[in-house]
N, C-alpha and C. Protein backbone atom coordinates (compact mmCIF):
# COMPACT_ATOMS: atom_id res chain seq x y z
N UNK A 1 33.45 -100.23 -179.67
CA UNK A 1 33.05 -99.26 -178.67
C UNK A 1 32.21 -99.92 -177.57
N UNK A 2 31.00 -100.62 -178.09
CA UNK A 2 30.56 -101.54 -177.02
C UNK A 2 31.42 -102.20 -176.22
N UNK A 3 32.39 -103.01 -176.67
CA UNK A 3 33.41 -103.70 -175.65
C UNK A 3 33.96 -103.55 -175.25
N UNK A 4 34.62 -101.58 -175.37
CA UNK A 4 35.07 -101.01 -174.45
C UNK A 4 34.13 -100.54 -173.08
N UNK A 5 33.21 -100.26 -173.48
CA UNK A 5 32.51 -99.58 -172.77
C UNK A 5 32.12 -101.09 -171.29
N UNK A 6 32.07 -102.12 -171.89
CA UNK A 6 31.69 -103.31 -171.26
C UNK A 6 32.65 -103.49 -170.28
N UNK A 7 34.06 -103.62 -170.52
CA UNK A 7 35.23 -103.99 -170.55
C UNK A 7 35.71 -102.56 -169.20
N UNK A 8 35.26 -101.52 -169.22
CA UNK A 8 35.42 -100.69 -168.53
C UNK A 8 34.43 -100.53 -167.01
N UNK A 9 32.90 -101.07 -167.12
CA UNK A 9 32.21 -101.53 -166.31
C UNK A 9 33.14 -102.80 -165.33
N UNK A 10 32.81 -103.70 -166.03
CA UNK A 10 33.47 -104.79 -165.68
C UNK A 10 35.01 -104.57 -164.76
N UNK A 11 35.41 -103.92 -165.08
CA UNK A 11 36.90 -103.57 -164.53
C UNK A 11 36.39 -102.43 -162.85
N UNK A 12 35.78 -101.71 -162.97
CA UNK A 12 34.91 -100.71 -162.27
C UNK A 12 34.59 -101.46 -160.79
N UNK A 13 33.63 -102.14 -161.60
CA UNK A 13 32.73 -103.49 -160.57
C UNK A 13 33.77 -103.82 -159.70
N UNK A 14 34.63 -104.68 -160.59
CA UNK A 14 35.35 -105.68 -159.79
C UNK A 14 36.51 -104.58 -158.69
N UNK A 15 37.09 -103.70 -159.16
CA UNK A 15 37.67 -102.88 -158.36
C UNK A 15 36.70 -102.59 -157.32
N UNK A 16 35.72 -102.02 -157.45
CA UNK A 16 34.76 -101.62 -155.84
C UNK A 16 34.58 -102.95 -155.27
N UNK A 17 34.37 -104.08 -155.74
CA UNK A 17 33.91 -105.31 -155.54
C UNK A 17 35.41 -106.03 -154.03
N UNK A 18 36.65 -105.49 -154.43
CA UNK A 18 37.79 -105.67 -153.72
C UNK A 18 38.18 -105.01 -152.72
N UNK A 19 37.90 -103.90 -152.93
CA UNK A 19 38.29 -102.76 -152.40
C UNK A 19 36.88 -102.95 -151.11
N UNK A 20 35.71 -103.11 -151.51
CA UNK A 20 35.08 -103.68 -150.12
C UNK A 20 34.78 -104.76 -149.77
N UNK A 21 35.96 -105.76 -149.42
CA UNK A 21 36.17 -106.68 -149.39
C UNK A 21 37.21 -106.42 -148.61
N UNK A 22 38.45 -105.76 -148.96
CA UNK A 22 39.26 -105.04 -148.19
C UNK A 22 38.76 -104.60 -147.11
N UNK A 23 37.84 -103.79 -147.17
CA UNK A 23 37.45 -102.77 -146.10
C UNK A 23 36.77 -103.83 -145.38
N UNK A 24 36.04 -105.06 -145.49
CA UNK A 24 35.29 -105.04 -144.63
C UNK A 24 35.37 -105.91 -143.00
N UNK A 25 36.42 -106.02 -142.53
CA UNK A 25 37.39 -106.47 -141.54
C UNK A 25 37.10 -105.08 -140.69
N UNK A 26 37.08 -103.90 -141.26
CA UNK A 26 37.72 -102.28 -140.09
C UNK A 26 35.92 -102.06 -140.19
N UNK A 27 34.91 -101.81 -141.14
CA UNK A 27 33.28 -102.09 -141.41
C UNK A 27 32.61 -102.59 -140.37
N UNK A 28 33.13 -104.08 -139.83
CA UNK A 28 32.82 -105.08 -138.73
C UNK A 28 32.19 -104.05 -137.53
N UNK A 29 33.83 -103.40 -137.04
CA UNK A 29 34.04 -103.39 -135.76
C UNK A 29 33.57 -101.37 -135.38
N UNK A 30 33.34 -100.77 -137.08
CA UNK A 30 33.73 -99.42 -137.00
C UNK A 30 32.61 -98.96 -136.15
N UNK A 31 31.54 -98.94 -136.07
CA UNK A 31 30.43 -98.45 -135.25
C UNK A 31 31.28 -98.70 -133.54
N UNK A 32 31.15 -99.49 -132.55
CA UNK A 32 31.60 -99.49 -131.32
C UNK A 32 33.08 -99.57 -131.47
N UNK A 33 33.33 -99.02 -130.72
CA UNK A 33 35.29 -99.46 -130.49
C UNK A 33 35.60 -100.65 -129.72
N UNK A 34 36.63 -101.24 -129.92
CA UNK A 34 36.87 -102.61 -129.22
C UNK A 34 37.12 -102.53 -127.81
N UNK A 35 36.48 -103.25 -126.88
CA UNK A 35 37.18 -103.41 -125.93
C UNK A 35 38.38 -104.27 -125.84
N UNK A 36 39.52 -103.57 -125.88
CA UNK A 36 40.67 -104.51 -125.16
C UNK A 36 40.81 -105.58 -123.95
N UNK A 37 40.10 -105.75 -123.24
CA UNK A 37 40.17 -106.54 -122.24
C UNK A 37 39.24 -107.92 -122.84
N UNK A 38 38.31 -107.47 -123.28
CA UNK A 38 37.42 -108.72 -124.14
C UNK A 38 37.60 -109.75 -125.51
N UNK A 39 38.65 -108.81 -126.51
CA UNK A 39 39.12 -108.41 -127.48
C UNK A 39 40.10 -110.32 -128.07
N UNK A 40 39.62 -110.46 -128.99
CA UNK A 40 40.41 -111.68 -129.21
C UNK A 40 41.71 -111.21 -130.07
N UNK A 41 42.87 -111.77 -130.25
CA UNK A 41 43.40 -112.05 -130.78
C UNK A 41 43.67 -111.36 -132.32
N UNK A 42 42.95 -112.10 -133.13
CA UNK A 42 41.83 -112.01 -134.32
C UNK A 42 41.12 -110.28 -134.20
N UNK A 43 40.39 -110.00 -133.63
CA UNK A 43 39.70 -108.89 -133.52
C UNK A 43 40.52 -107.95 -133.60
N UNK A 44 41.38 -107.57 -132.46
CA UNK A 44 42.83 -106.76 -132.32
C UNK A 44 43.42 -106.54 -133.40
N UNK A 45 43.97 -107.71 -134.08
CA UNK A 45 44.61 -107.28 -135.55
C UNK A 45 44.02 -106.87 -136.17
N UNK A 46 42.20 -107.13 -136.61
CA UNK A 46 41.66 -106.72 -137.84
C UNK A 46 41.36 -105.21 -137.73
N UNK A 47 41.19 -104.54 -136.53
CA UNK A 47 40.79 -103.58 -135.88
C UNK A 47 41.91 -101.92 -136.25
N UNK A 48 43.22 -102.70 -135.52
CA UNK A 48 43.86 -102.02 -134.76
C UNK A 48 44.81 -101.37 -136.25
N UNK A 49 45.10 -100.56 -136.08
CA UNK A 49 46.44 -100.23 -137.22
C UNK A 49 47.65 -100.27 -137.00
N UNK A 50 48.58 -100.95 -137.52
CA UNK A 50 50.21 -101.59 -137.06
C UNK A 50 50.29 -102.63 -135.91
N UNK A 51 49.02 -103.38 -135.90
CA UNK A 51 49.17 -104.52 -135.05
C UNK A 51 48.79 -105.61 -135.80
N UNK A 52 49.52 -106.85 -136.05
CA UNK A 52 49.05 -108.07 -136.70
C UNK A 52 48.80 -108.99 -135.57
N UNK A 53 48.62 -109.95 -136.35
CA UNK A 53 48.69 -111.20 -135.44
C UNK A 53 49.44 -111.26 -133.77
N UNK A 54 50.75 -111.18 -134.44
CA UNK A 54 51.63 -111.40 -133.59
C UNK A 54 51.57 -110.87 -132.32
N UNK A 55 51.59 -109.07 -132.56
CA UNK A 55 51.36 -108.03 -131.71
C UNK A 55 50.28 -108.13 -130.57
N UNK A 56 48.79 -109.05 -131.78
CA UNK A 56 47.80 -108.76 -130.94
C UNK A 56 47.66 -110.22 -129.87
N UNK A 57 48.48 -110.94 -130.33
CA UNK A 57 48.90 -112.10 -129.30
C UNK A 57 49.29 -111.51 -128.09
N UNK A 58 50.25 -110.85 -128.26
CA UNK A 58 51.21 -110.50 -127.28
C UNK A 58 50.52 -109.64 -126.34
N UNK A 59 49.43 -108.59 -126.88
CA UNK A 59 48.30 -108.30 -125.86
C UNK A 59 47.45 -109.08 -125.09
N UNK A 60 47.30 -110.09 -125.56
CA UNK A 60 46.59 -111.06 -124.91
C UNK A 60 47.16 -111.82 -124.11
N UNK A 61 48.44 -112.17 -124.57
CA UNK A 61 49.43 -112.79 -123.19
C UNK A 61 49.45 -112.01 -122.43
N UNK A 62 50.07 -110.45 -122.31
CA UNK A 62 50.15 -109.40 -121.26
C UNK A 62 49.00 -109.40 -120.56
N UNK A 63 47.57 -109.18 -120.80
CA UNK A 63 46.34 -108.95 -120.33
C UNK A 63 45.88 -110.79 -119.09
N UNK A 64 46.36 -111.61 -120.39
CA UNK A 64 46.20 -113.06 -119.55
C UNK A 64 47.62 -113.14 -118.09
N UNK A 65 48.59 -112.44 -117.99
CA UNK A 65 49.50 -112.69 -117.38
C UNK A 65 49.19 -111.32 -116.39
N UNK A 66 48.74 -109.86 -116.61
CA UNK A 66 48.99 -109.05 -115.77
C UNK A 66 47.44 -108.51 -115.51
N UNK A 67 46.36 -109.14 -115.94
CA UNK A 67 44.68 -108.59 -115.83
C UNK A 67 44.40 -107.70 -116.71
N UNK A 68 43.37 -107.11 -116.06
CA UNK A 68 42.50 -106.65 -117.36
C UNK A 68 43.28 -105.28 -117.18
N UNK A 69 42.97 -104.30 -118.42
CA UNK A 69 43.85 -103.27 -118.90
C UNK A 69 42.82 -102.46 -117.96
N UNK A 70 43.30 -101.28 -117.15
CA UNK A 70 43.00 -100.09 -116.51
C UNK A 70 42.24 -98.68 -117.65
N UNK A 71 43.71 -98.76 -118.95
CA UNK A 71 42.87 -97.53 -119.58
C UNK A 71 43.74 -98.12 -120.77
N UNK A 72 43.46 -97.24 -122.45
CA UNK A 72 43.96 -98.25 -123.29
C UNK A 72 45.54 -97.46 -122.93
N UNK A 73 46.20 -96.90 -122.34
CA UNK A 73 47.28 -96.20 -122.47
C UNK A 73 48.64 -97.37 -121.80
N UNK A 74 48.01 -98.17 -121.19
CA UNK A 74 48.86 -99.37 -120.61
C UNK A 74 49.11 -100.31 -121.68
N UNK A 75 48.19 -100.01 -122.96
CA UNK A 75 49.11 -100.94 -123.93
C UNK A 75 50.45 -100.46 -124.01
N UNK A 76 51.07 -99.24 -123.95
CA UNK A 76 52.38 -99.36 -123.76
C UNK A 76 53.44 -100.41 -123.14
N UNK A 77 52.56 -101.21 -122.03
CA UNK A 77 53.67 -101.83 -121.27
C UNK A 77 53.80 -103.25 -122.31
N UNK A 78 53.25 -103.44 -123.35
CA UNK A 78 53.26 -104.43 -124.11
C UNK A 78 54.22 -104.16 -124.97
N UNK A 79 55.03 -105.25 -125.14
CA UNK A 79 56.42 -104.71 -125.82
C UNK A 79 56.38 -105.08 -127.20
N UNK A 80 57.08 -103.91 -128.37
CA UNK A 80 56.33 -103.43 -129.17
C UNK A 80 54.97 -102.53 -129.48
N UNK A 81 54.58 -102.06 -128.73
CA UNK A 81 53.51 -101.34 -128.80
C UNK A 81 54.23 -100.07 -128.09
N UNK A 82 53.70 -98.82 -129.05
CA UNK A 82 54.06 -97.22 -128.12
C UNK A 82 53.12 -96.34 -128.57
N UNK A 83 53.22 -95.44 -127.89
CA UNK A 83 52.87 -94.27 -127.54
C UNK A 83 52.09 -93.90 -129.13
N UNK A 84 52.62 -93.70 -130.40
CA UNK A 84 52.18 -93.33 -132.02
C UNK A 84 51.19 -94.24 -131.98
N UNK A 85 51.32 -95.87 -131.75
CA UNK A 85 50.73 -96.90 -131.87
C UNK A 85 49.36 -96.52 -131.42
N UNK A 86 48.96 -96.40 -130.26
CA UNK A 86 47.90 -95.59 -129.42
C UNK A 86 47.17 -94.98 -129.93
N UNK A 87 48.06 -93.61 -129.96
CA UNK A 87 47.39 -92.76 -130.42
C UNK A 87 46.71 -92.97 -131.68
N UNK A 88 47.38 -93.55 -132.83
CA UNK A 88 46.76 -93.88 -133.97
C UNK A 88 45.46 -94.45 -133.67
N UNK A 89 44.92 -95.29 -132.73
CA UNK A 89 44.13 -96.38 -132.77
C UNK A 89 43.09 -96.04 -131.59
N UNK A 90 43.57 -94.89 -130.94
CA UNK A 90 42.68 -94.36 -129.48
C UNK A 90 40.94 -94.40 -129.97
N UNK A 91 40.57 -94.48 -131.69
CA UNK A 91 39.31 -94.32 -131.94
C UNK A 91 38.35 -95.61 -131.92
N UNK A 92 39.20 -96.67 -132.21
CA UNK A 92 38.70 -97.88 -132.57
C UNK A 92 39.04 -98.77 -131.17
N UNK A 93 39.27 -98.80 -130.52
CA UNK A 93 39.64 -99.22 -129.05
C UNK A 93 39.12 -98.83 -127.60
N UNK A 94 39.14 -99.35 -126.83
CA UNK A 94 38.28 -98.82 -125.57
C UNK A 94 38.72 -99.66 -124.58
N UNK A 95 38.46 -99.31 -123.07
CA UNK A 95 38.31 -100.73 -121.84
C UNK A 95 37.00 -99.83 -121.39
N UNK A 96 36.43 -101.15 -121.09
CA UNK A 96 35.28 -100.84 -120.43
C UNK A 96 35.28 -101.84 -119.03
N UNK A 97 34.80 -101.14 -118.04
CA UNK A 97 34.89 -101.48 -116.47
C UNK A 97 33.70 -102.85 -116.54
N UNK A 98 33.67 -103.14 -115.23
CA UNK A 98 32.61 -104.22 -114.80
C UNK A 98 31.06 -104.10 -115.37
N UNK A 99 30.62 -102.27 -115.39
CA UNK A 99 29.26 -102.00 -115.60
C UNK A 99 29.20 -101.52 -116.98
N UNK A 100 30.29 -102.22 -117.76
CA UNK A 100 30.25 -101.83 -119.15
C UNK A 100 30.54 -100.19 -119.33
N UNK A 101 31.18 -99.06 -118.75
CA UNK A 101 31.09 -97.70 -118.71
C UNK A 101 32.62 -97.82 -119.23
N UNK A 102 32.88 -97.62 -119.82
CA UNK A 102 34.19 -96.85 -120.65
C UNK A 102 35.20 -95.91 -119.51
N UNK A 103 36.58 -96.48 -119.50
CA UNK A 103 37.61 -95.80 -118.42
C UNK A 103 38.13 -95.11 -119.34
């Protein structure tokens, strides 16, 4: 009974122990939302939901090739990225202008 009881802790622990470990990539960033225009690479994916690596490259090429984003709704013109995409992510995301004020 003791070594169940041990054996059941132990199992407990290590599950919460993963599970925020998991979480703590979306933890980072959850208090402010990202600015997209500032936004690395790296950040974008850990942030964003249905964007990896790849995706969040491809924002960064678009942004390095066409300037800084106006509002986050022009991630559309990034291919692969739509409209669900957005919306899913409108909480954790942001552009903010020259005086730091949110468009």
């Amino acid at each position: 009974m003791k070594n169940l009881k041990r054996i059941f802790r132990v199992c407990v622990f290590r599950s919460l122990f993963v599970i925020s470990l998991a979480l703590t990539p979306f933890s980072l960033f959850a208090a402010t939302p990202l600015d997209i225009n500032t936004a690395t690479a790296t950040e974008l994916s850990a942030v964003m939901s249905g964007i990896g690596i790849k995706k969040a490259e491809a924002i960064i090429a678009y942004r390095d090739a066409n300037g800084h984003f106006e509002s986050i709704s022009q991630l559309a013109r990034v291919k692969g990225i739509g409209p669900k995409t957005i919306d899913r992510n409108h909480t954790v995301i942001q552009v903010l202008d020259a005086d730091n004020k949110i468009n």
